[in-house]
C-alpha atoms as a PDB file:
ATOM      1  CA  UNK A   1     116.270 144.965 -15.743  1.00  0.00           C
ATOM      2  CA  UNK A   2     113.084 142.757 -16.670  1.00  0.00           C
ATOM      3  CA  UNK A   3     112.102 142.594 -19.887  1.00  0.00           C
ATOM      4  CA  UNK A   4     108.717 141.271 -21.385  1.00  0.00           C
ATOM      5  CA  UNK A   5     107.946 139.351 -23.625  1.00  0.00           C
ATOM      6  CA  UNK A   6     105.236 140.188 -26.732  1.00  0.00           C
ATOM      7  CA  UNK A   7     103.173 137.516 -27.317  1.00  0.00           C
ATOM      8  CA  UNK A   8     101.843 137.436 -31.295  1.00  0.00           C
ATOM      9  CA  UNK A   9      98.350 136.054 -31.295  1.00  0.00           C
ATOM     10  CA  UNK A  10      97.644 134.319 -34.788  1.00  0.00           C
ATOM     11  CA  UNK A  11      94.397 134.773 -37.139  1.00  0.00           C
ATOM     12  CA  UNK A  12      92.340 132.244 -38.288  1.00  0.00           C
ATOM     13  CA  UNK A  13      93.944 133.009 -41.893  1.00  0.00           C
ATOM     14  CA  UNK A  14      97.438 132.599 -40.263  1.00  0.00           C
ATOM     15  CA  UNK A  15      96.477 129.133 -39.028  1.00  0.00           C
ATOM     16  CA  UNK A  16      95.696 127.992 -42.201  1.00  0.00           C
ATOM     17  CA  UNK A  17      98.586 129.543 -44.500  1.00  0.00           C
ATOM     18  CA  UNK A  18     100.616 127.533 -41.939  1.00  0.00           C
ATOM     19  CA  UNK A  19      98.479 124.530 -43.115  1.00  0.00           C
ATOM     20  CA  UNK A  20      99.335 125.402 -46.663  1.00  0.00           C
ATOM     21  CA  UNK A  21     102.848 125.688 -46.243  1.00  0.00           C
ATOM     22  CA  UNK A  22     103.733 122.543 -44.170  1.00  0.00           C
ATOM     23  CA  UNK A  23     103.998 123.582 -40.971  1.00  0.00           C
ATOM     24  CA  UNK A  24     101.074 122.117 -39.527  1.00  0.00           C
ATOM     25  CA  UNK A  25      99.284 118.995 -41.121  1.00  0.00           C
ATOM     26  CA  UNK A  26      95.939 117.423 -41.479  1.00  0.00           C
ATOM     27  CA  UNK A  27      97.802 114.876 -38.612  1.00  0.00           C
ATOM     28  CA  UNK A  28      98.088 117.079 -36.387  1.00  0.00           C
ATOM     29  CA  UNK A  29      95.219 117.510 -33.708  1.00  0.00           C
ATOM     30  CA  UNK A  30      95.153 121.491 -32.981  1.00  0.00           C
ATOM     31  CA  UNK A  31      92.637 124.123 -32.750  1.00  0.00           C
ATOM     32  CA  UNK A  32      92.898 128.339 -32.713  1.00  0.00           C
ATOM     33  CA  UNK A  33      91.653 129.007 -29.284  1.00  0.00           C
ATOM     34  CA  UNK A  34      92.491 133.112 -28.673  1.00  0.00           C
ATOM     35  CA  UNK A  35      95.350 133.099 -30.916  1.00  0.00           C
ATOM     36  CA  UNK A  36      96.980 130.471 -29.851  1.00  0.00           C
ATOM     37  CA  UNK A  37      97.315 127.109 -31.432  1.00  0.00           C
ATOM     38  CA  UNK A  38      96.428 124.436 -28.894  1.00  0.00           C
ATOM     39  CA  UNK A  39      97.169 120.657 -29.067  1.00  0.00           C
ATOM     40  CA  UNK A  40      94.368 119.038 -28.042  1.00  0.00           C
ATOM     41  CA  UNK A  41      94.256 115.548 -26.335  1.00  0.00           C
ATOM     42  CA  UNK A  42      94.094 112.196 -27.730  1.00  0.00           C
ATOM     43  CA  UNK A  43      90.904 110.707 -28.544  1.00  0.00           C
ATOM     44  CA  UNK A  44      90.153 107.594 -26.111  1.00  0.00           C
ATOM     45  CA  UNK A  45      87.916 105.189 -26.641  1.00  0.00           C
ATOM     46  CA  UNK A  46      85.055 106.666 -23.931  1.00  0.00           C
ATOM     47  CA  UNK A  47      85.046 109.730 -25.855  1.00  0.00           C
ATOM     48  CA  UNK A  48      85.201 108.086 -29.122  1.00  0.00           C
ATOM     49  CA  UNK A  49      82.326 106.276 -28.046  1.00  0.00           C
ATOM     50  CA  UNK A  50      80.037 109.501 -27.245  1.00  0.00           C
ATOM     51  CA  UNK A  51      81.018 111.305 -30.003  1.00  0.00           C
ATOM     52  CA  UNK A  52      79.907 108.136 -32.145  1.00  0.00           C
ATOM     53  CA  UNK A  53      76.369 108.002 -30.058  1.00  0.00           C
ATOM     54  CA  UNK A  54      75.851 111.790 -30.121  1.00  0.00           C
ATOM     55  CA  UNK A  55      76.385 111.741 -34.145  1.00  0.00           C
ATOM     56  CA  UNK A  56      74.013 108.767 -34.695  1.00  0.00           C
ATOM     57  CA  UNK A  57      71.872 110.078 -32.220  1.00  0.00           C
ATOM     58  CA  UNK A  58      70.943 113.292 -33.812  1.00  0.00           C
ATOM     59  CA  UNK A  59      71.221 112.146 -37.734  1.00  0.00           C
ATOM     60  CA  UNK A  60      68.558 109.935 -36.668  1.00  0.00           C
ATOM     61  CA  UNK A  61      66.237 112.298 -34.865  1.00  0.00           C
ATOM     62  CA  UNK A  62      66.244 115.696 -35.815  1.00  0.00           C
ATOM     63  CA  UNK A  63      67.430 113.968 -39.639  1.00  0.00           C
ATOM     64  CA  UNK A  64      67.852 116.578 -42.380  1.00  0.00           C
ATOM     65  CA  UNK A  65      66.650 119.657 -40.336  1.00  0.00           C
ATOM     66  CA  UNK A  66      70.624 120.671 -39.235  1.00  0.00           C
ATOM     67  CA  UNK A  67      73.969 119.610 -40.635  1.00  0.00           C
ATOM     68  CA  UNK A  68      75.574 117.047 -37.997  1.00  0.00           C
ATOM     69  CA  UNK A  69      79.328 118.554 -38.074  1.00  0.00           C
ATOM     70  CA  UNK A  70      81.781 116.101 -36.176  1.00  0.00           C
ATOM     71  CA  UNK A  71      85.226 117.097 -35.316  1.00  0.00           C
ATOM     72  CA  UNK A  72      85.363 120.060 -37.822  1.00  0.00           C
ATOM     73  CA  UNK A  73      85.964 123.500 -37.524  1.00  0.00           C
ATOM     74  CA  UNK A  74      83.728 126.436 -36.516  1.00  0.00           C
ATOM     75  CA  UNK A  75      84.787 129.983 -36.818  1.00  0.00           C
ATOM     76  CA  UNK A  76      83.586 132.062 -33.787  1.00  0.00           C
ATOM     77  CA  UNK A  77      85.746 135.006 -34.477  1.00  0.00           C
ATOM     78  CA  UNK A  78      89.316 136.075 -35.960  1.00  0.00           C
ATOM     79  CA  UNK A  79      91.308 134.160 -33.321  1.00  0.00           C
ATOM     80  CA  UNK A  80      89.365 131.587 -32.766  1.00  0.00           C
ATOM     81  CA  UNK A  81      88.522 128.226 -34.541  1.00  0.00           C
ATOM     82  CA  UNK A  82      87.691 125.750 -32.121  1.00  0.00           C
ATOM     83  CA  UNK A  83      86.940 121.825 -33.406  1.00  0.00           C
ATOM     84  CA  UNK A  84      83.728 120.833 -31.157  1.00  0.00           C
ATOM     85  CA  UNK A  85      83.441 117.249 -31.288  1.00  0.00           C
ATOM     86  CA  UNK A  86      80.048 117.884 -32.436  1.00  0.00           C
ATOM     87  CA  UNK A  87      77.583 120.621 -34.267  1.00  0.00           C
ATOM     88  CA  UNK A  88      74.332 120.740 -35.249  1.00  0.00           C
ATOM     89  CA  UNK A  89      74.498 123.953 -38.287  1.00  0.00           C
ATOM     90  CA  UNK A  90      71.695 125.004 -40.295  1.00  0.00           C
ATOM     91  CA  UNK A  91      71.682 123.665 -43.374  1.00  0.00           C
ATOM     92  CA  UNK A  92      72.908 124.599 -47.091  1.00  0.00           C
ATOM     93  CA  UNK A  93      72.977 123.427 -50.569  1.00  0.00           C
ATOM     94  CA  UNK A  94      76.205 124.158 -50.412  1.00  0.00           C
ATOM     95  CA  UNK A  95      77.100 121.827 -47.355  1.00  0.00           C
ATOM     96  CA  UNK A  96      79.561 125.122 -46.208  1.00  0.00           C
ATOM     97  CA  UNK A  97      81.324 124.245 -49.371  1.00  0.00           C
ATOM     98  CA  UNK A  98      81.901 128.133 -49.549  1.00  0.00           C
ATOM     99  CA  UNK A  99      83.121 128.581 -45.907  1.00  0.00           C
ATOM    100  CA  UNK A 100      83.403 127.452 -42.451  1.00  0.00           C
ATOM    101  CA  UNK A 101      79.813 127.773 -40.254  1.00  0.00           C
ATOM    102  CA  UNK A 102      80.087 130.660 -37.705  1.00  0.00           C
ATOM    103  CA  UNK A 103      78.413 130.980 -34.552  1.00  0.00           C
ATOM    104  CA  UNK A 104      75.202 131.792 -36.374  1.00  0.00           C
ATOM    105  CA  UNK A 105      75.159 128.730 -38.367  1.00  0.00           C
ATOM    106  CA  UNK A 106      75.152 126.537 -34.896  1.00  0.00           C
ATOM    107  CA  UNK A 107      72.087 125.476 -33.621  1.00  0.00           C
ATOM    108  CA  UNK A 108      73.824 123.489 -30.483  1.00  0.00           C
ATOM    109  CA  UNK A 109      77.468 123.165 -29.881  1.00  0.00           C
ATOM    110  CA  UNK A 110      78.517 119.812 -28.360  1.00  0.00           C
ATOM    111  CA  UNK A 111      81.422 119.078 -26.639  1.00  0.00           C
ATOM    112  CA  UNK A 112      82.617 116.141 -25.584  1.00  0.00           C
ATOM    113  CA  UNK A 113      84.878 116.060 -22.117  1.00  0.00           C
ATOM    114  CA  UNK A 114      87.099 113.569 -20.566  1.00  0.00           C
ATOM    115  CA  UNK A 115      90.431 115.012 -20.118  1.00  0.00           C
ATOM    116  CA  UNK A 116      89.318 118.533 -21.268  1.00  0.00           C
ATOM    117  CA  UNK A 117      86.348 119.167 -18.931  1.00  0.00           C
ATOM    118  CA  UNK A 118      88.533 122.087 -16.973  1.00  0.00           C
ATOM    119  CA  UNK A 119      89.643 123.445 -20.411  1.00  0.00           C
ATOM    120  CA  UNK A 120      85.991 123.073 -22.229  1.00  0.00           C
ATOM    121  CA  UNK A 121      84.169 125.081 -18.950  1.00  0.00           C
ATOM    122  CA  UNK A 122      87.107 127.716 -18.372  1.00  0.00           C
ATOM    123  CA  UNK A 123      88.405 128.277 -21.537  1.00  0.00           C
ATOM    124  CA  UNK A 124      85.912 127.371 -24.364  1.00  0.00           C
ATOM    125  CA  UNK A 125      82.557 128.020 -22.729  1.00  0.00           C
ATOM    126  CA  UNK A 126      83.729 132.237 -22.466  1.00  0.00           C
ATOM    127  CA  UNK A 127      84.567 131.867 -26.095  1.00  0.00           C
ATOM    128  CA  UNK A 128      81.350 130.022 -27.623  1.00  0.00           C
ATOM    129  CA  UNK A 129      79.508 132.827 -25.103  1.00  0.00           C
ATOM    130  CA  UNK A 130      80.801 135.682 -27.061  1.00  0.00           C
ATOM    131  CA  UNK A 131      80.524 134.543 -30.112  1.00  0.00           C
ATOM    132  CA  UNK A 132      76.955 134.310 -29.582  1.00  0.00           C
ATOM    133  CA  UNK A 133      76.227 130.670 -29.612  1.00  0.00           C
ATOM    134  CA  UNK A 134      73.145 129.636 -28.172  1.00  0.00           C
ATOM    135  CA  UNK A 135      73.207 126.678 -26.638  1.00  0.00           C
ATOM    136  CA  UNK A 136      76.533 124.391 -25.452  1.00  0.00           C
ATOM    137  CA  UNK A 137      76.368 120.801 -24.164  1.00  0.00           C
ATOM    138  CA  UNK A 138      79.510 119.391 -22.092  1.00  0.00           C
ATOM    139  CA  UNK A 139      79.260 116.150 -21.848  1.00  0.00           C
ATOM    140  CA  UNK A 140      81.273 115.171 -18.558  1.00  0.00           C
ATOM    141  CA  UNK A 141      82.395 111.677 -19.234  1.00  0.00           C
ATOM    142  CA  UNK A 142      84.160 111.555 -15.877  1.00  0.00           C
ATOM    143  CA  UNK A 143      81.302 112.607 -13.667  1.00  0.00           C
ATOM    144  CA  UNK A 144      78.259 111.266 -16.075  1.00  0.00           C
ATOM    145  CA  UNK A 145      76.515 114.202 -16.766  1.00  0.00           C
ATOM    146  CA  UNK A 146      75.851 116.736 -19.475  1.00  0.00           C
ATOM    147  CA  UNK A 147      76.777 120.692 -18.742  1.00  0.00           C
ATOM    148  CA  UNK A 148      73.849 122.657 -20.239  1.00  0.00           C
ATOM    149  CA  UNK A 149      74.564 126.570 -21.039  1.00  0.00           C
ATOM    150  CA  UNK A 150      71.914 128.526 -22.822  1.00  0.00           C
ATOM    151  CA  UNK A 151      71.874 132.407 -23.074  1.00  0.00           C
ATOM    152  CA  UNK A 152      74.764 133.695 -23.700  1.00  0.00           C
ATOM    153  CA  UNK A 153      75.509 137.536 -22.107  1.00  0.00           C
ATOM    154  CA  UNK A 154      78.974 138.550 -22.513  1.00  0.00           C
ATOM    155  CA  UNK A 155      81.427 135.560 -21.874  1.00  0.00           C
ATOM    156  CA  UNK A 156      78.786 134.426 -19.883  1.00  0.00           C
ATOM    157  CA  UNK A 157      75.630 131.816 -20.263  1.00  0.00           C
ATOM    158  CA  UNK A 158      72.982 133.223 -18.184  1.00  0.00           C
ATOM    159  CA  UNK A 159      71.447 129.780 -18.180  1.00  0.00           C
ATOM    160  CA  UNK A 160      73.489 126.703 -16.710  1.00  0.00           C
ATOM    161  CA  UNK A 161      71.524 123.477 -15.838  1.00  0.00           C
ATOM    162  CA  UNK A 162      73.229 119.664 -15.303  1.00  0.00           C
ATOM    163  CA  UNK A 163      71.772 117.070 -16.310  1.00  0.00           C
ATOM    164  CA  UNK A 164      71.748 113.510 -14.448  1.00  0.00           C
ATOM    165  CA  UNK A 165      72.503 110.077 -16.511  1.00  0.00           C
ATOM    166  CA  UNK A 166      68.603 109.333 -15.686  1.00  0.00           C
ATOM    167  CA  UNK A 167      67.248 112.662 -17.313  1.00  0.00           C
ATOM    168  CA  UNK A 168      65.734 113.527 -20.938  1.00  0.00           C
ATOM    169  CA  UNK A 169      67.083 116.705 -22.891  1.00  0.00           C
ATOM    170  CA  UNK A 170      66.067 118.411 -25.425  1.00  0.00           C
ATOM    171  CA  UNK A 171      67.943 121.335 -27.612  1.00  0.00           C
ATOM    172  CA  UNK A 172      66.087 124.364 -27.334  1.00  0.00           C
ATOM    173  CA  UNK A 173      66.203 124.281 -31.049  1.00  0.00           C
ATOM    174  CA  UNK A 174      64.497 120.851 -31.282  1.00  0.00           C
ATOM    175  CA  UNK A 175      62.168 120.952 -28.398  1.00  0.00           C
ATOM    176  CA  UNK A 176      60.065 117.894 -29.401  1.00  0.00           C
ATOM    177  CA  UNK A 177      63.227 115.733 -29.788  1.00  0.00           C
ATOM    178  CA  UNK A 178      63.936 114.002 -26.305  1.00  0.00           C
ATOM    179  CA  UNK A 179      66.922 111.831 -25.964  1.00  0.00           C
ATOM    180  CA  UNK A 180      68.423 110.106 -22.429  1.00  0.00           C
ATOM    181  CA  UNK A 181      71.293 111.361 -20.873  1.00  0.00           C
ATOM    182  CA  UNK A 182      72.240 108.145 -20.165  1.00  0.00           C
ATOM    183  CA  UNK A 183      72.053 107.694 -24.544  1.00  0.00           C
ATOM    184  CA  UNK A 184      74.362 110.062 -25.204  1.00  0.00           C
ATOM    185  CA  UNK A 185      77.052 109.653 -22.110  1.00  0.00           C
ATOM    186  CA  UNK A 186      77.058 105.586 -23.198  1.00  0.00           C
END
């Protein structure tokens, strides 16, 4: 006789009561991805490195026109609350005192892949899709490019470009701001 096994999928507000109670901690480097609470990887010094250049890079360009949000949550729906290494939100007074951005909030959704690239494209991408955010950047530290998906349909981007270390790109948000590949890869 087999017998299966029910899997309970957690909700964003079950993540953090377990944050209130002890059993996870600010230490500890997880994320809600479909109910599940997912240990990410350590944080090297490549992807240090372009998370560093992608922040500075866009507080200096596009400046007080979007929130630059690095390493922090976004809520994309009940059972997921992903930590992007980097966000461009609208802004608020409030700074999202009042609550996390959602997928509306994001202008572009940055992630930054060494380890994760299989996990980011398979995994995350479907997610950020049907949650309705615009525009997601991977940037593949391993092969030195930048994954560019715009459109979402579905758990799909209809639009999926890469873009060479010797390129310029541009959010679709921020058309007029250009920035190297090459810039933001290091």
């Amino acid at each position: 006789m087999q017998i299966e096994a029910t899997r309970r999928r957690f909700t964003v507000d079950d993540y953090y009561r377990m944050g209130e109670t002890g059993i996870l901690s600010e230490n500890d480097r997880t994320e809600l991805i479909e109910g599940e609470i997912i240990e990410m990887s350590p944080i090297g010094n490549p992807h240090m490195n372009a998370v560093n250049r992608t922040n500075m890079i866009f507080a200096r360009g596009i400046g007080d026109k979007v929130v630059v949000s690095v390493q922090n949550p976004a809520f994309m729906d009940q059972y997921n609350l992903p930590q992007p290494d980097v966000v461009l939100i609208r802004p608020r007074e409030s700074f999202y005192g009042e609550g996390l951005p959602n997928s509306e909030d994001v202008v572009l959704l940055v992630e930054v892949a060494d380890a994760s690239l299989r996990f980011d494209r398979k995994v995350k991408i479907p997610i950020y899709a049907r949650s309705g955010v615009q525009e997601v950047w991977i940037v593949d530290l391993q092969n030195q490019i930048i994954h560019v998906y715009r459109e979402p349909k579905g758990n799909i981007y209809v639009t999926i470009e890469t873009k060479e270390r010797s390129e310029i790109i541009s959010p679709q948000a921020f058309p007029d701001f250009r920035v190297n590949v090459s810039e933001l890869i290091g």
